[in-house]
C-alpha atoms as a PDB file:
ATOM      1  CA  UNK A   1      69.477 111.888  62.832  1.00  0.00           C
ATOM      2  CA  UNK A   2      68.419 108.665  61.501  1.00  0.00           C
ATOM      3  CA  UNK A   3      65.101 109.699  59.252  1.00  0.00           C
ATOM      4  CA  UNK A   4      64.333 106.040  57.551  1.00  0.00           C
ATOM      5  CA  UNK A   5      60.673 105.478  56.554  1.00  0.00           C
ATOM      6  CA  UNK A   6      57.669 107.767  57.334  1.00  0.00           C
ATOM      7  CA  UNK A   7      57.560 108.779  60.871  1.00  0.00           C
ATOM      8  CA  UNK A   8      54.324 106.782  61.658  1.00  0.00           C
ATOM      9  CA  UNK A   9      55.960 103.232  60.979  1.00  0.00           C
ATOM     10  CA  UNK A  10      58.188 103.738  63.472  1.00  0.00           C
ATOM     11  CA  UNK A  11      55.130 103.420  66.052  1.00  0.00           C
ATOM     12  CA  UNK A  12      52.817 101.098  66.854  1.00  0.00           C
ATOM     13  CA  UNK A  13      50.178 102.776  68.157  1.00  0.00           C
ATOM     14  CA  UNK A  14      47.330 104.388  66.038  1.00  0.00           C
ATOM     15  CA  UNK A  15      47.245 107.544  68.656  1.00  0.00           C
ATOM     16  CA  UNK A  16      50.758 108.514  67.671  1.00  0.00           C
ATOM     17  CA  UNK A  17      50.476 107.824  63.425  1.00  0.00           C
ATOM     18  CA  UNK A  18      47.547 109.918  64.394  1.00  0.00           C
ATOM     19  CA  UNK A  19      49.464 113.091  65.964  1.00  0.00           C
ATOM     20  CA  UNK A  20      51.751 112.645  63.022  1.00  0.00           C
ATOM     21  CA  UNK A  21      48.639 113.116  60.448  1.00  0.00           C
ATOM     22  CA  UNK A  22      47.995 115.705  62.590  1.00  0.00           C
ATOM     23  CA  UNK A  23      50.741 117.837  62.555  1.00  0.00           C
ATOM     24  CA  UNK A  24      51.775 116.520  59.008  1.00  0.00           C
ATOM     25  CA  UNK A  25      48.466 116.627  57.057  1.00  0.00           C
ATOM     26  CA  UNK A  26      48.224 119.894  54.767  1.00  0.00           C
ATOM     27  CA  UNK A  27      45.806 122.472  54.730  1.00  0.00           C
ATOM     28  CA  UNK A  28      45.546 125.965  53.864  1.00  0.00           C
ATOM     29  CA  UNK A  29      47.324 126.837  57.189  1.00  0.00           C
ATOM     30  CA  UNK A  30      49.498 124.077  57.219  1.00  0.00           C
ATOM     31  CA  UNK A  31      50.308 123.591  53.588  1.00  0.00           C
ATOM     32  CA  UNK A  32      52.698 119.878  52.816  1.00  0.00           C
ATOM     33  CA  UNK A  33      56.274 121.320  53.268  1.00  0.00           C
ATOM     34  CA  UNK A  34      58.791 118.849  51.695  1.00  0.00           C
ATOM     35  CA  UNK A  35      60.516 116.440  52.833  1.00  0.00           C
ATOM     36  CA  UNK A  36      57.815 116.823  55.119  1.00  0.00           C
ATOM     37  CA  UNK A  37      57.576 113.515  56.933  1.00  0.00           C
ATOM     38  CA  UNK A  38      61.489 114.792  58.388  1.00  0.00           C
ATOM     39  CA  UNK A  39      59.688 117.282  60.327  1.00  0.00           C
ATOM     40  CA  UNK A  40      58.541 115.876  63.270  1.00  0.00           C
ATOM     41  CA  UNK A  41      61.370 112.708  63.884  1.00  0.00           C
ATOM     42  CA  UNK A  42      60.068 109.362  65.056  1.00  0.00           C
ATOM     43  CA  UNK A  43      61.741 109.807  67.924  1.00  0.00           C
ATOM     44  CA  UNK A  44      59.803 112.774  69.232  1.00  0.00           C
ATOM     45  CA  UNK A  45      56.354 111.059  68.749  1.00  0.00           C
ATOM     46  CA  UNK A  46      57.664 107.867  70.369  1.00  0.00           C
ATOM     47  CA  UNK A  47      58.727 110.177  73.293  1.00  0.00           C
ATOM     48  CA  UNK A  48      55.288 111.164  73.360  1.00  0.00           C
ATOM     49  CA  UNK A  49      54.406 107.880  74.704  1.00  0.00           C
ATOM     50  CA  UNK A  50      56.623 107.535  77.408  1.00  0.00           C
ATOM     51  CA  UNK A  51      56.628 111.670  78.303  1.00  0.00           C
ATOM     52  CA  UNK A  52      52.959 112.446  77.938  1.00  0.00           C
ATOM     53  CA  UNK A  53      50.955 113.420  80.628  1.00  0.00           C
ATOM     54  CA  UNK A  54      47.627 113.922  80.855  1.00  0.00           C
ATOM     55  CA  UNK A  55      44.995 114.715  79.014  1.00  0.00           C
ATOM     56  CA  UNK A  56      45.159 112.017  76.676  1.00  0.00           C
ATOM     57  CA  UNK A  57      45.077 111.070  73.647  1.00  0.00           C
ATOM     58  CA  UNK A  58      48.231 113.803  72.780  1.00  0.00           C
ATOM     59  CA  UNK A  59      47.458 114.259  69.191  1.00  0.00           C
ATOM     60  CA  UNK A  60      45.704 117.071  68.155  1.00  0.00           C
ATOM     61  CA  UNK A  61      46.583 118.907  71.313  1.00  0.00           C
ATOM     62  CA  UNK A  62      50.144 120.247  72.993  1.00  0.00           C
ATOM     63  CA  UNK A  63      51.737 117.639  74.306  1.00  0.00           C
ATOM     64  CA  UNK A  64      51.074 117.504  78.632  1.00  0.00           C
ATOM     65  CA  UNK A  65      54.707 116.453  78.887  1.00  0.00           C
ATOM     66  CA  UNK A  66      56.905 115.351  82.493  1.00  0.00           C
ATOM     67  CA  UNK A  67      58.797 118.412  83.207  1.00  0.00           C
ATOM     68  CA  UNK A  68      56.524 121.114  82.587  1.00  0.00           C
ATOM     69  CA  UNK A  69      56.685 122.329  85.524  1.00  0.00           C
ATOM     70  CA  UNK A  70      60.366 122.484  85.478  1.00  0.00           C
ATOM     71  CA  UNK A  71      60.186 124.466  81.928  1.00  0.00           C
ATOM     72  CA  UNK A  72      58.078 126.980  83.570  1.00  0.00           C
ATOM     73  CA  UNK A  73      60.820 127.524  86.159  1.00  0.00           C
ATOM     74  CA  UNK A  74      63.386 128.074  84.566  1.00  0.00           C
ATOM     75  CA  UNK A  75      61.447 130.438  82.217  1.00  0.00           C
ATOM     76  CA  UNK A  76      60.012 131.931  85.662  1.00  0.00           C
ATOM     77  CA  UNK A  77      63.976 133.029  85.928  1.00  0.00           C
ATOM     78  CA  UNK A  78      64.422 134.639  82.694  1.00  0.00           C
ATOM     79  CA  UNK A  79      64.765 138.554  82.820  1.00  0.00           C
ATOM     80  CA  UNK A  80      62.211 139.193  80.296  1.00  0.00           C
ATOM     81  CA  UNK A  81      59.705 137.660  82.550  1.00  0.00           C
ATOM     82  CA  UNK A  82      60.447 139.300  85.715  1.00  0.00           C
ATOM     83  CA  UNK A  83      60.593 142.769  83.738  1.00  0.00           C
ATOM     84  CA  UNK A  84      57.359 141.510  82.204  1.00  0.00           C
ATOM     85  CA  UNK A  85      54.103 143.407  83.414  1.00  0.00           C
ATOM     86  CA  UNK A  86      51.396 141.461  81.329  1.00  0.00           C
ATOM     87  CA  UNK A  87      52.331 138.242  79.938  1.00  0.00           C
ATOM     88  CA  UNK A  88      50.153 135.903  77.442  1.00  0.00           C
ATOM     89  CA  UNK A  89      49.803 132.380  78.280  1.00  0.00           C
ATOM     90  CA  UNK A  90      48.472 129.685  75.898  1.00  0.00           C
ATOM     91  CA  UNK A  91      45.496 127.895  77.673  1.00  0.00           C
ATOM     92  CA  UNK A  92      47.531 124.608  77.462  1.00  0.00           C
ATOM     93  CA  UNK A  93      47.794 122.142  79.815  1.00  0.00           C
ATOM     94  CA  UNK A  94      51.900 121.764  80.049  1.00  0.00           C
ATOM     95  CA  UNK A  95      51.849 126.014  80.386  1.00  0.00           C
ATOM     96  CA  UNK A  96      49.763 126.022  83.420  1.00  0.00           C
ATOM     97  CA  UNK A  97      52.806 126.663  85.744  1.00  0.00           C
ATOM     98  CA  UNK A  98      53.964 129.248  83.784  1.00  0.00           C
ATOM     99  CA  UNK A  99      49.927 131.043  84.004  1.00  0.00           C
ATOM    100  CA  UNK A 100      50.474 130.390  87.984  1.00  0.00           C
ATOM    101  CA  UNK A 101      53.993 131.609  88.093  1.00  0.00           C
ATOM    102  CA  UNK A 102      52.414 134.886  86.253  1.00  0.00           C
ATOM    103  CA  UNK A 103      49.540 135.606  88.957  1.00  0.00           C
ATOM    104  CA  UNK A 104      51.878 134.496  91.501  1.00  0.00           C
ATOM    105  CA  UNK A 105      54.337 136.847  90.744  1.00  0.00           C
ATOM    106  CA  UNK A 106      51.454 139.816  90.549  1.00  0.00           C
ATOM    107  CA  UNK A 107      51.534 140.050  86.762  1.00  0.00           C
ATOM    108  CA  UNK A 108      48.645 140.713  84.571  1.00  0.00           C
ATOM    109  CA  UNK A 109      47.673 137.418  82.734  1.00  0.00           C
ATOM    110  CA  UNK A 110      46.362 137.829  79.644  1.00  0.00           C
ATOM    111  CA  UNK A 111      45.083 134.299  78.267  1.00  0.00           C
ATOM    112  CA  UNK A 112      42.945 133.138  75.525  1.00  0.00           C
ATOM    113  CA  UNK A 113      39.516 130.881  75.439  1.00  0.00           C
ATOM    114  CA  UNK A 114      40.386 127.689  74.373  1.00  0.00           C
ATOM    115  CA  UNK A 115      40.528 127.751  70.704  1.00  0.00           C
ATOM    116  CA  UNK A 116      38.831 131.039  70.814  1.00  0.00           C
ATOM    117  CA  UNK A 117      35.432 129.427  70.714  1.00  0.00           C
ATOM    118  CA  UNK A 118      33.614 131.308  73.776  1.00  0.00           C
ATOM    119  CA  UNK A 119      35.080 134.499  72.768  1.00  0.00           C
ATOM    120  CA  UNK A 120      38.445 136.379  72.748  1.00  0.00           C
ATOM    121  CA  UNK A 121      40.696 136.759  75.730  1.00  0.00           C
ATOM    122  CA  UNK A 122      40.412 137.149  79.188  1.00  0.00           C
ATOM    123  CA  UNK A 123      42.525 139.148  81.591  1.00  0.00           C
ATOM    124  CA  UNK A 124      43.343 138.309  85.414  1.00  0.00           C
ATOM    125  CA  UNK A 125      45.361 139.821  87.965  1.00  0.00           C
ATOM    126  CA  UNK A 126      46.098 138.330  91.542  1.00  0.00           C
ATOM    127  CA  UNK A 127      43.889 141.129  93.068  1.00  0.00           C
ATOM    128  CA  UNK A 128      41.098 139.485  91.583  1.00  0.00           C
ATOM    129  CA  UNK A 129      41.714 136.111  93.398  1.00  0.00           C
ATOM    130  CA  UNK A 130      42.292 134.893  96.671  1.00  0.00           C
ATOM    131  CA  UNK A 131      44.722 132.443  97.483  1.00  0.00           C
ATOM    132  CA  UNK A 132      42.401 129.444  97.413  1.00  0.00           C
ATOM    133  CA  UNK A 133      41.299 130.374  94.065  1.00  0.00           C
ATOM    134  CA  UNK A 134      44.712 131.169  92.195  1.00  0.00           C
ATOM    135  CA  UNK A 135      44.736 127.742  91.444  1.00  0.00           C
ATOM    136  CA  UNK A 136      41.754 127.349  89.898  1.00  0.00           C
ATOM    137  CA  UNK A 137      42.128 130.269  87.853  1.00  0.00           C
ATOM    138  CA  UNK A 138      45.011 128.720  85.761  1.00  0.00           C
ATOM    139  CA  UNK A 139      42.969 126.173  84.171  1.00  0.00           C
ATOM    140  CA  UNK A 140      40.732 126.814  81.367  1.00  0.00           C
ATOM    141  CA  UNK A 141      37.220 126.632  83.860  1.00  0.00           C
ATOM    142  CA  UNK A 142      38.920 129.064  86.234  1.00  0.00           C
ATOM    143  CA  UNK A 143      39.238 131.858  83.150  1.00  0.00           C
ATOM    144  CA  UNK A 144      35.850 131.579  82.697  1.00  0.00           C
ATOM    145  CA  UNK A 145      34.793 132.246  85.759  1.00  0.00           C
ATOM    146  CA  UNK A 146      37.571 134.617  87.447  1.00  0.00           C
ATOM    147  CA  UNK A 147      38.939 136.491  83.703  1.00  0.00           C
ATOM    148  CA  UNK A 148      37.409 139.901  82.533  1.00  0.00           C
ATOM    149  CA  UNK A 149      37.032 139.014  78.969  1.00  0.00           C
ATOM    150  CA  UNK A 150      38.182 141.561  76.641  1.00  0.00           C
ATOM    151  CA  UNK A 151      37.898 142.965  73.197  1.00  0.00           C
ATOM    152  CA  UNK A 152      39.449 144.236  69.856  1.00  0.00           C
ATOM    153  CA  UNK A 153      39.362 147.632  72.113  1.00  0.00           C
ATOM    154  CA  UNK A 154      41.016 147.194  75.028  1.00  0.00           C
ATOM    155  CA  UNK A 155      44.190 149.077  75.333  1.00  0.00           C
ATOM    156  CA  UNK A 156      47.140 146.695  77.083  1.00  0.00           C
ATOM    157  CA  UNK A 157      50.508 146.093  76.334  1.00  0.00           C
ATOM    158  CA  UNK A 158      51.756 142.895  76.042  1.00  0.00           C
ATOM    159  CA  UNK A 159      55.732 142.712  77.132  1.00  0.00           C
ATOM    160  CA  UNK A 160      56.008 138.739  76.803  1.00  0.00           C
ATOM    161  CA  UNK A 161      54.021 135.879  74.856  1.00  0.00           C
ATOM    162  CA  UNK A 162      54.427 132.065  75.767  1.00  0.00           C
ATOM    163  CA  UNK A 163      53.386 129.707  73.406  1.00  0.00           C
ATOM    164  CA  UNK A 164      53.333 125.932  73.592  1.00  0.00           C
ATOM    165  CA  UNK A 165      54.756 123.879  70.956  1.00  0.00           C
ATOM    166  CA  UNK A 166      54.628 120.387  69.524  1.00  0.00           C
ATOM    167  CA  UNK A 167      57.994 120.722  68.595  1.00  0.00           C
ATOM    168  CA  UNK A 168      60.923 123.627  68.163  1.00  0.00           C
ATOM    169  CA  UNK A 169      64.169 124.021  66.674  1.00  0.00           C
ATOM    170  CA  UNK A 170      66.632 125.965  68.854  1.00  0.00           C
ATOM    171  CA  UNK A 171      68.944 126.843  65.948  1.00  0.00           C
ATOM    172  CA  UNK A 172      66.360 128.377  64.067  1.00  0.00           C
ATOM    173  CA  UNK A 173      63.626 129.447  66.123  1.00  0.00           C
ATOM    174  CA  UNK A 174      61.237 127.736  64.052  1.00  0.00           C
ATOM    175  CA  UNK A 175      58.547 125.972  65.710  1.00  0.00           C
ATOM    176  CA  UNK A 176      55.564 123.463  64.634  1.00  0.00           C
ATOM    177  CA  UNK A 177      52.165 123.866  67.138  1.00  0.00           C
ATOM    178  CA  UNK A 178      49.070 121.435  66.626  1.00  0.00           C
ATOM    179  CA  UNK A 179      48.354 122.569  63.337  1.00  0.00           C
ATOM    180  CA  UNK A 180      45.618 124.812  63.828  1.00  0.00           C
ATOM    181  CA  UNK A 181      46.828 128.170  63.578  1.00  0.00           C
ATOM    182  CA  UNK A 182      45.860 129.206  67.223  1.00  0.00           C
ATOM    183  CA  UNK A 183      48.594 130.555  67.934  1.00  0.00           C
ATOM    184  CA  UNK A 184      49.599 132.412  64.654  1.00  0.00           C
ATOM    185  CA  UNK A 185      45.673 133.919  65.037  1.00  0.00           C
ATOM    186  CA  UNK A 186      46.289 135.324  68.100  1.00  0.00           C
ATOM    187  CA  UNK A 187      49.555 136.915  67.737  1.00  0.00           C
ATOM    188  CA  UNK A 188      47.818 138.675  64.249  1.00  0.00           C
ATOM    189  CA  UNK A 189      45.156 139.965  66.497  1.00  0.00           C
ATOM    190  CA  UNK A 190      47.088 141.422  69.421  1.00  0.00           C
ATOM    191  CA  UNK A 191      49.744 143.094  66.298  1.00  0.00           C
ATOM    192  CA  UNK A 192      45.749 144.172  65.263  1.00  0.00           C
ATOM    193  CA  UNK A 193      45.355 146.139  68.709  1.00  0.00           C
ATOM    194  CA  UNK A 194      48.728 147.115  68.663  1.00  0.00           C
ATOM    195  CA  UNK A 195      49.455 145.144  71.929  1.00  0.00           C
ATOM    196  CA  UNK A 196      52.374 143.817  70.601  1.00  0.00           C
ATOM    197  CA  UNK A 197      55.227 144.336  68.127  1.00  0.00           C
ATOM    198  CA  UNK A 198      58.430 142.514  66.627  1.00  0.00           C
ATOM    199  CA  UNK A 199      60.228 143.423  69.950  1.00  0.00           C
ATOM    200  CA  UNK A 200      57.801 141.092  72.169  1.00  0.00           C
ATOM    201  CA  UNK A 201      59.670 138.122  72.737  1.00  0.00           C
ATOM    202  CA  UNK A 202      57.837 134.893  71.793  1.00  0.00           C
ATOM    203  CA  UNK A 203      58.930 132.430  74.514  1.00  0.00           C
ATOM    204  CA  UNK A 204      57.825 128.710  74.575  1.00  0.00           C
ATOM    205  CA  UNK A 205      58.131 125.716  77.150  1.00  0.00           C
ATOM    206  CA  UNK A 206      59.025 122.173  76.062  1.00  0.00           C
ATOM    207  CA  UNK A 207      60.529 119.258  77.035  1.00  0.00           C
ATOM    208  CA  UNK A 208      63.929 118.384  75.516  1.00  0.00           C
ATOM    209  CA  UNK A 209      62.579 115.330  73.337  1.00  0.00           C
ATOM    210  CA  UNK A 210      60.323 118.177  71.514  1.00  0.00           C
ATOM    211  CA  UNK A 211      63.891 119.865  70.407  1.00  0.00           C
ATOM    212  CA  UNK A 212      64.497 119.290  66.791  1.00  0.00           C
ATOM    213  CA  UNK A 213      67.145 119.990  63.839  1.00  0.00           C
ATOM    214  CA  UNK A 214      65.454 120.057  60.681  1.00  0.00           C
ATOM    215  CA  UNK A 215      62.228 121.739  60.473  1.00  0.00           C
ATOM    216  CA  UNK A 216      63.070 123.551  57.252  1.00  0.00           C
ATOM    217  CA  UNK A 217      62.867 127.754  57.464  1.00  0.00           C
ATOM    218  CA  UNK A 218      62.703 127.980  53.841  1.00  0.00           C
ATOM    219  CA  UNK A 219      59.635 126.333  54.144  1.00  0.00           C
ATOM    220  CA  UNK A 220      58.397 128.526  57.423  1.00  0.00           C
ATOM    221  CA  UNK A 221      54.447 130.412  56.217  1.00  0.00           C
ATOM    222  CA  UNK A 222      54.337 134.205  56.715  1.00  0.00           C
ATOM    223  CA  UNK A 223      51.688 133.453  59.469  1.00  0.00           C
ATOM    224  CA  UNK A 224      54.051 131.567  61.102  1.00  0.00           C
ATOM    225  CA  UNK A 225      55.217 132.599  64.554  1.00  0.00           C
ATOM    226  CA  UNK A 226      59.269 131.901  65.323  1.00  0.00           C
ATOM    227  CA  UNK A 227      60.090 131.668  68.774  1.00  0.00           C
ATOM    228  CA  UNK A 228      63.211 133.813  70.693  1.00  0.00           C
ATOM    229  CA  UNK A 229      63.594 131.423  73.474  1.00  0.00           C
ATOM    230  CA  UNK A 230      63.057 128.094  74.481  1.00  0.00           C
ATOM    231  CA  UNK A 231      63.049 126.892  78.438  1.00  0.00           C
ATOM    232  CA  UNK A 232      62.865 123.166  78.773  1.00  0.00           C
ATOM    233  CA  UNK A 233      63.534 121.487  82.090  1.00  0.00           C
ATOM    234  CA  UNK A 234      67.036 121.234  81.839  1.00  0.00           C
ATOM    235  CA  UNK A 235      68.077 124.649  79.521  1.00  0.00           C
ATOM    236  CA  UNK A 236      67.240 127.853  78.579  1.00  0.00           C
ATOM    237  CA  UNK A 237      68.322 128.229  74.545  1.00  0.00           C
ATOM    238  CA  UNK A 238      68.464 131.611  73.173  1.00  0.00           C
ATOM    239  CA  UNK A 239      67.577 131.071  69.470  1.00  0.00           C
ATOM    240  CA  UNK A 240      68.599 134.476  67.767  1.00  0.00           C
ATOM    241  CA  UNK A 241      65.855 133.727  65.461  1.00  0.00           C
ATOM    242  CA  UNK A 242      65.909 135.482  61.906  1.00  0.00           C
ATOM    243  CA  UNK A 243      62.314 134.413  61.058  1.00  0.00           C
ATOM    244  CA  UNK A 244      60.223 137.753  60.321  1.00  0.00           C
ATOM    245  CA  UNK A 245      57.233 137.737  63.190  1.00  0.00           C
ATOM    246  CA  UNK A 246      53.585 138.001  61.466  1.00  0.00           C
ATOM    247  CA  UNK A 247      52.327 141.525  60.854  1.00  0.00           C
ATOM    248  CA  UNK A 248      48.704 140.556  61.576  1.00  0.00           C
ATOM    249  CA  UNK A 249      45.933 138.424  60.347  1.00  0.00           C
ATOM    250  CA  UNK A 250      46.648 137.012  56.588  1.00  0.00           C
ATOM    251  CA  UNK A 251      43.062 136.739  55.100  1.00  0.00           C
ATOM    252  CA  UNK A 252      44.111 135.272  51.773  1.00  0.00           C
ATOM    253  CA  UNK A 253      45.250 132.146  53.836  1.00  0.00           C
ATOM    254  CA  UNK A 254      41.920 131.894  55.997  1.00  0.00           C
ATOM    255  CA  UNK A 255      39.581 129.608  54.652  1.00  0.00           C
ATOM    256  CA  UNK A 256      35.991 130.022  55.163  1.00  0.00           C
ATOM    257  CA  UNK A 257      35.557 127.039  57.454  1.00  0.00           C
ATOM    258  CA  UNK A 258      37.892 128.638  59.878  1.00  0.00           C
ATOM    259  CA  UNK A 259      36.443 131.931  59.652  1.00  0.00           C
ATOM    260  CA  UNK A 260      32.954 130.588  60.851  1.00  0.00           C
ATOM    261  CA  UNK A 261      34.438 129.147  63.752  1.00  0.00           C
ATOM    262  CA  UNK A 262      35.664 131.897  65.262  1.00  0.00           C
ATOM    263  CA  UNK A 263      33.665 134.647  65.948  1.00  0.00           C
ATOM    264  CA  UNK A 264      36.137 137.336  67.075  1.00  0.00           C
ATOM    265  CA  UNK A 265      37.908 136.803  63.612  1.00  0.00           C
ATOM    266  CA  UNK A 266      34.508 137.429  61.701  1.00  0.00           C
ATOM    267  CA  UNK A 267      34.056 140.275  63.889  1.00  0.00           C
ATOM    268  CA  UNK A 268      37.115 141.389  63.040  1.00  0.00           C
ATOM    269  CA  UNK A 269      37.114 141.193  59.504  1.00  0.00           C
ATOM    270  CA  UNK A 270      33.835 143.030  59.208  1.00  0.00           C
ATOM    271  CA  UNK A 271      35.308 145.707  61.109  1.00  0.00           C
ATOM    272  CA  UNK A 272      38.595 146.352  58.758  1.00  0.00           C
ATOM    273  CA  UNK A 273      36.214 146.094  55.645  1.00  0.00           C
ATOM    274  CA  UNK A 274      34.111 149.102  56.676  1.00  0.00           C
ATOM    275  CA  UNK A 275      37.834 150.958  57.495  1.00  0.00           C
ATOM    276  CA  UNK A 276      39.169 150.362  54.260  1.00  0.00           C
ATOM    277  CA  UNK A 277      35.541 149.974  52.532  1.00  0.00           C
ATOM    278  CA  UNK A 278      36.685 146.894  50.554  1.00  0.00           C
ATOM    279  CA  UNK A 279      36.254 143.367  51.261  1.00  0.00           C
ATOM    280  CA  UNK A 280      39.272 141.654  52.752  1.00  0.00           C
ATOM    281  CA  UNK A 281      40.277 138.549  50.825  1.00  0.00           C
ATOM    282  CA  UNK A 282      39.065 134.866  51.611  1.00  0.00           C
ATOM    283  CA  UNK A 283      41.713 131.663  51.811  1.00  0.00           C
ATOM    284  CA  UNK A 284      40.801 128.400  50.208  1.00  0.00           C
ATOM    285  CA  UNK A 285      38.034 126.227  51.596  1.00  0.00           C
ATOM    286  CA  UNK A 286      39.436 123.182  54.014  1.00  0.00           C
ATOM    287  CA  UNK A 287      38.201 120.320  55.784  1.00  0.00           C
ATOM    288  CA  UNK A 288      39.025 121.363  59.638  1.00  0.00           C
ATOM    289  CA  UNK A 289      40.571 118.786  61.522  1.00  0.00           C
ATOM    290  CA  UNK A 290      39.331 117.157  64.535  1.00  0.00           C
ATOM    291  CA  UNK A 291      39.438 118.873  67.876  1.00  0.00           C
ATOM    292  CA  UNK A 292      40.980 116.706  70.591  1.00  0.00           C
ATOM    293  CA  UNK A 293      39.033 114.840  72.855  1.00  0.00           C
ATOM    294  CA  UNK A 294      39.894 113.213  76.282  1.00  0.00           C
ATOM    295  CA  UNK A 295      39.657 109.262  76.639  1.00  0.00           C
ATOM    296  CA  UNK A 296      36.964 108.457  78.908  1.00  0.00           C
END
């Protein structure tokens, strides 16, 4: 894979240098991780330009790619699925076939708020729609108004997660998101409730330009959630993946900035503190990088 020159010169287009920064640009969650600018190949963000669907711009956000739908298919197909009785769905855009294929199919869909700012996650199950609202209920509105939020309480049992992905390496498992740590959050908070364990298979749904070689496991964060299989519109990949899953929530890489932004977590954290009557470790401050926002 030819790898000349930082990924952003290979653009034009200040949108896609932008969702390089964005994926590329350290933090405490996303710390640099040499030769960094290998990680995500010019050739994936120019396929970005031609692939994307909306919302727009894609940086910042999971990629709304062509095929989605296909993805979600063939991921429909996969035995884990069909075995599955609750399955959690990333409130993305390019998974909202697979949240449709999951109340269609009369499974429990558990799904979180949008970057967990209104809360934590809400559950739905096709007996709580109708037909002509299943629809609506896949997209981040219809959670709102159709879920039963939930809290650090409930008692479910996750059997599958999907996850969407900026990009993935199918040899490894090893997977790059937006940059924000979403997902690696929410996997330490359902290990938290003991919803989930190593066995849950971490599934996500791409399109084949998102498949990469060389995003470096040695370099791979102990937050960092691998991936067992990836279903893009024309293959289903079984990575084998040797990366250890997250045990939970790692304060010592939370920085204070996050922590206010997310109330569950500060509930959270108070709530382990007065279990182990010590106070839980604080990451590094950050500046937070910019949410996404849809061109008007």
């Amino acid at each position: 894979m030819d790898m000349s020159g930082p990924v952003w010169r290979a653009v034009a287009e200040p949108e896609y240098w932008s969702l390089a920064r964005s994926v590329l640009t350290p933090s405490p969650w996303r710390p640099a991780r040499p030769p960094v600018l290998t990680i995500l190949p010019y050739r994936t963000i120019i396929a970005y330009k031609y692939f994307a669907q909306n919302p727009r711009p894609v940086h910042h956000r999971i990629p709304n790619v062509v095929g989605a739908s296909a993805a979600a298919n063939n991921l429909a197909r996969l035995e884990v699925f069909q075995n599955a009785g609750c399955v959690k769905v990333n409130p993305d855009s390019p998974q909202k076939q697979v949240r449709f294929l999951t109340l269609s199919g009369e499974k429990k869909l558990l799904t979180p708020q949008p970057r967990l700012r209104t809360g934590f996650f809400s559950v739905l199950e096709s007996n709580m729609l109708s037909p002509n609202t299943i629809n609506e209920a896949c997209t981040s509105v219809g959670v709102a108004k159709y879920g039963r939020p939930i809290g650090l309480d409930e008692k479910i049992k996750v059997d599958l997660i999907v996850i969407g992905s900026v990009a993935v390496d199918p040899k490894t498992g090893a997977r790059l998101g937006k940059g924000e740590g979403f997902a690696e959050l929410e996997y330490g908070m359902l290990r938290y409730m003991g919803a989930i364990d190593d066995s849950t298979p971490v599934v996500t749904s791409v399109h084949d330009c998102q498949l990469v070689d060389d995003i470096p496991v040695e370099k791979m964060l102990i937050h960092d959630v691998p991936v067992d299989i990836i279903c893009t519109p024309t293959q289903v990949i079984f990575t084998n993946t040797t990366i250890s899953k997250p045990h939970g929530i790692y304060w010592e890489k939370l920085s204070p900035e996050k922590l206010g932004q997310i109330r569950i977590l500060r509930e959270l954290k108070r709530r382990i503190e007065r279990e182990i009557v010590q106070k839980l470790p604080s990451g590094p401050s950050e500046k937070l990088p910019p949410t996404a926002r849809r061109k008007k």
